[in-house]
N, C-alpha and C. Protein backbone atom coordinates (compact mmCIF):
# COMPACT_ATOMS: atom_id res chain seq x y z
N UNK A 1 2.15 130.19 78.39
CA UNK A 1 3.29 129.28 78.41
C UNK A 1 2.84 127.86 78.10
N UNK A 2 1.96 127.82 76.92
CA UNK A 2 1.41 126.36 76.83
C UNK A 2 2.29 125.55 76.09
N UNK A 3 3.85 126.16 75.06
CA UNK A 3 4.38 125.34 74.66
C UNK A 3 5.14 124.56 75.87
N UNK A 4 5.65 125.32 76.60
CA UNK A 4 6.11 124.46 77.93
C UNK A 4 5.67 123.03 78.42
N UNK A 5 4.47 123.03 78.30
CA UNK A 5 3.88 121.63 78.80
C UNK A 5 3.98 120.72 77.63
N UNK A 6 4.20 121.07 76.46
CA UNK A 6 4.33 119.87 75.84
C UNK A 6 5.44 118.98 75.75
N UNK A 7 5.02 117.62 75.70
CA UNK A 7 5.85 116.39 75.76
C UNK A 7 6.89 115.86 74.38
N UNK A 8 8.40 115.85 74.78
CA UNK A 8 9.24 115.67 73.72
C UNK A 8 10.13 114.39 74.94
N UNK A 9 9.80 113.37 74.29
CA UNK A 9 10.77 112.36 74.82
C UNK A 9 10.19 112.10 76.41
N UNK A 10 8.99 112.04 76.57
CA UNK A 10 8.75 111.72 77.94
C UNK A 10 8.48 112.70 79.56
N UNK A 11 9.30 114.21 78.37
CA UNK A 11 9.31 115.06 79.37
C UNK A 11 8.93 116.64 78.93
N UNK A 12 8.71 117.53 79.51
CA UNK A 12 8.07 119.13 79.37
C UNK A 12 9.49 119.42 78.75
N UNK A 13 9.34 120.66 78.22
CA UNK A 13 10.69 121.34 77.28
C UNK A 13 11.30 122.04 78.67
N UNK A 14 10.68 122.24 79.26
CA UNK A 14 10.96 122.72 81.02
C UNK A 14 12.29 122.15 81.43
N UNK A 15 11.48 121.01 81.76
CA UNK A 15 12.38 119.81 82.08
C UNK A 15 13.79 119.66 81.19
N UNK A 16 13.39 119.81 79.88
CA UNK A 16 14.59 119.64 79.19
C UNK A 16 15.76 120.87 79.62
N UNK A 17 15.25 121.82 79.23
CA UNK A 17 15.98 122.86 79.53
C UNK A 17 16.64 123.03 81.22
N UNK A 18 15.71 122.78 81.76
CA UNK A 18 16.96 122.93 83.03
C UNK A 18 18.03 121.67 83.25
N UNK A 19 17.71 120.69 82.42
CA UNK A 19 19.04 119.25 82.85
C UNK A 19 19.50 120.27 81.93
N UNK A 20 19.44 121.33 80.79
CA UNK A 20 20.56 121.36 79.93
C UNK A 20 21.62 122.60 80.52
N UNK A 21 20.64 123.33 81.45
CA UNK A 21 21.56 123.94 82.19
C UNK A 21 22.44 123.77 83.06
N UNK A 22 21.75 122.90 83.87
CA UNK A 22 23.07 121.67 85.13
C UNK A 22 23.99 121.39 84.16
N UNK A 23 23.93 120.58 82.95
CA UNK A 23 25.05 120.30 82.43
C UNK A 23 26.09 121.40 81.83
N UNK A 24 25.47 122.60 81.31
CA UNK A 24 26.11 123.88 80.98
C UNK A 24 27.20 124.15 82.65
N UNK A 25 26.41 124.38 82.84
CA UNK A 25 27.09 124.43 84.71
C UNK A 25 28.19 123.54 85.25
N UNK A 26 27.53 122.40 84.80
CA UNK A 26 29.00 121.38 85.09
C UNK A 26 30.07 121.58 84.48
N UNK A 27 29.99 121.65 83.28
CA UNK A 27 31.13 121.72 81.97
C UNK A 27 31.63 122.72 82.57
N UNK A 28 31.33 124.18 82.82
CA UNK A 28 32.05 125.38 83.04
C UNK A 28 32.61 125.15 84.51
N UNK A 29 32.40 124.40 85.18
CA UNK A 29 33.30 124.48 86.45
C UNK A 29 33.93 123.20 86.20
N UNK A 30 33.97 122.33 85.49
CA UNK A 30 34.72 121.41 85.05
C UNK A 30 36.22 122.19 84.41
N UNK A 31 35.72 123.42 83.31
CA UNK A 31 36.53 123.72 82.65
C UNK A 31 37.09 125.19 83.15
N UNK A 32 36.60 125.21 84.54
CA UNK A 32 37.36 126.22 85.43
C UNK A 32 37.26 127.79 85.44
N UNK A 33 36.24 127.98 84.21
CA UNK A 33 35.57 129.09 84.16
C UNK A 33 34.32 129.46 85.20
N UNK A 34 33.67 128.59 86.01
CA UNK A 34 33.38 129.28 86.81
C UNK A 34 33.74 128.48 88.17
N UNK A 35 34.09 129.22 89.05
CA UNK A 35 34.71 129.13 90.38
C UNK A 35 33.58 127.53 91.11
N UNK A 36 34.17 126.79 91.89
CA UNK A 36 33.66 125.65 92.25
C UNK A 36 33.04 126.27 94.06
N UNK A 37 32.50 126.59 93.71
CA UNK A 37 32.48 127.53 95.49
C UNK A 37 30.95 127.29 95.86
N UNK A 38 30.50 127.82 96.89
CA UNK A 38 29.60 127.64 97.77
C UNK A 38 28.15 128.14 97.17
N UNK A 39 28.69 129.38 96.01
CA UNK A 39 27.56 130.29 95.51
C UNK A 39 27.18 128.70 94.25
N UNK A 40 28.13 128.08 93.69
CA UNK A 40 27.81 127.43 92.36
C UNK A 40 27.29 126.18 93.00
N UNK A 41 27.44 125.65 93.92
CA UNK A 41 26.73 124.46 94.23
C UNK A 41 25.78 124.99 94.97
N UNK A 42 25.07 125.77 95.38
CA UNK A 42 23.97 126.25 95.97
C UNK A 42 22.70 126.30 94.55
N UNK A 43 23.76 126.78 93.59
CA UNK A 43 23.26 127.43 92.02
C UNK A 43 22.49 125.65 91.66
N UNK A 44 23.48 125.11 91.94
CA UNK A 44 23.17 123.81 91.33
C UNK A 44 22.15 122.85 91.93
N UNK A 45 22.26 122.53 93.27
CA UNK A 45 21.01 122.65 94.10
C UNK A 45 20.16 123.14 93.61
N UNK A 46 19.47 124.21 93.56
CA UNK A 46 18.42 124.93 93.21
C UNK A 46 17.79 124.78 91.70
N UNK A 47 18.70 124.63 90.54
CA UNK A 47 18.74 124.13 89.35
C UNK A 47 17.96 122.49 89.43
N UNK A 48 18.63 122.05 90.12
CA UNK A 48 18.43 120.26 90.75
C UNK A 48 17.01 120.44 91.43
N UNK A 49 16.55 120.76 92.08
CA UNK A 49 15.56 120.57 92.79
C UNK A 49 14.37 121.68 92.02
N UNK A 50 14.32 122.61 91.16
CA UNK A 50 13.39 122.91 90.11
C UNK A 50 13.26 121.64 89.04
N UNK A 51 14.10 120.98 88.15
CA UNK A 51 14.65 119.66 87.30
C UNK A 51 13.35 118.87 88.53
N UNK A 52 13.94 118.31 89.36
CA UNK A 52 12.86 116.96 90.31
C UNK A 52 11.50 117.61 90.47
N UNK A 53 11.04 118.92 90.50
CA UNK A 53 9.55 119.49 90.44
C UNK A 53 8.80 119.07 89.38
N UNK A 54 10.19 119.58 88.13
CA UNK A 54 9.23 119.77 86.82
C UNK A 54 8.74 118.04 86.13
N UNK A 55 10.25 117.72 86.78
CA UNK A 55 9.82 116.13 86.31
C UNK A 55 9.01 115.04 86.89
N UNK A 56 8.49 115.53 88.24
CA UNK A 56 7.27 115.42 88.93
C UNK A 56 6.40 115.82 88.77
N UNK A 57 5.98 116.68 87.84
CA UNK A 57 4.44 117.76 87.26
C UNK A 57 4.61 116.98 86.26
N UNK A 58 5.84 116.51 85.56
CA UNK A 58 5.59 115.82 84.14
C UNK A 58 5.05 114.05 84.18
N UNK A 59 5.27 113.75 85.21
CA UNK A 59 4.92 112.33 85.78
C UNK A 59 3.49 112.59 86.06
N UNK A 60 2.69 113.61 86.78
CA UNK A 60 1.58 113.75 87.06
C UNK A 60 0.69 114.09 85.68
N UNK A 61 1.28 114.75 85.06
CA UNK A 61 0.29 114.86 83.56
C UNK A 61 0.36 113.77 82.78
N UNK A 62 1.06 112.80 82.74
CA UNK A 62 1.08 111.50 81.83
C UNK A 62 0.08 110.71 82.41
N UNK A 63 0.12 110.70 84.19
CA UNK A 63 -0.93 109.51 84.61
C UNK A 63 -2.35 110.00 84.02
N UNK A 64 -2.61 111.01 84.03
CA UNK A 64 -4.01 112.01 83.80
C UNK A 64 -4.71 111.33 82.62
């Protein structure tokens, strides 16, 4: 998984990809296709707090 670590705009493709899923996520409960409930903000949480890991491993490989 070594393309993963590489840097596009400051951050891992990691990184990219999961803000692009929070936002996939938002839009669809924005647009009412998926239910606003306890399971999707748990979903989102968890989405959110992998996103602050990766972009904390990506802060630690730049100081290096």
């Amino acid at each position: 998984m070594k393309f993963m670590t590489k840097m596009f705009a400051g951050q891992s493709l990691i990184s990219w990809i999961l803000q692009l899923i929070l936002i996939y996520l938002a839009w669809q409960v924005a647009d009412h296709h998926i239910e606003n409930n306890l399971w999707t903000i748990a979903g989102a949480g968890v989405i959110l707090l992998l996103t602050y890991i990766s972009l904390s491993h990506d802060s630690k490989q730049r100081n290096k």
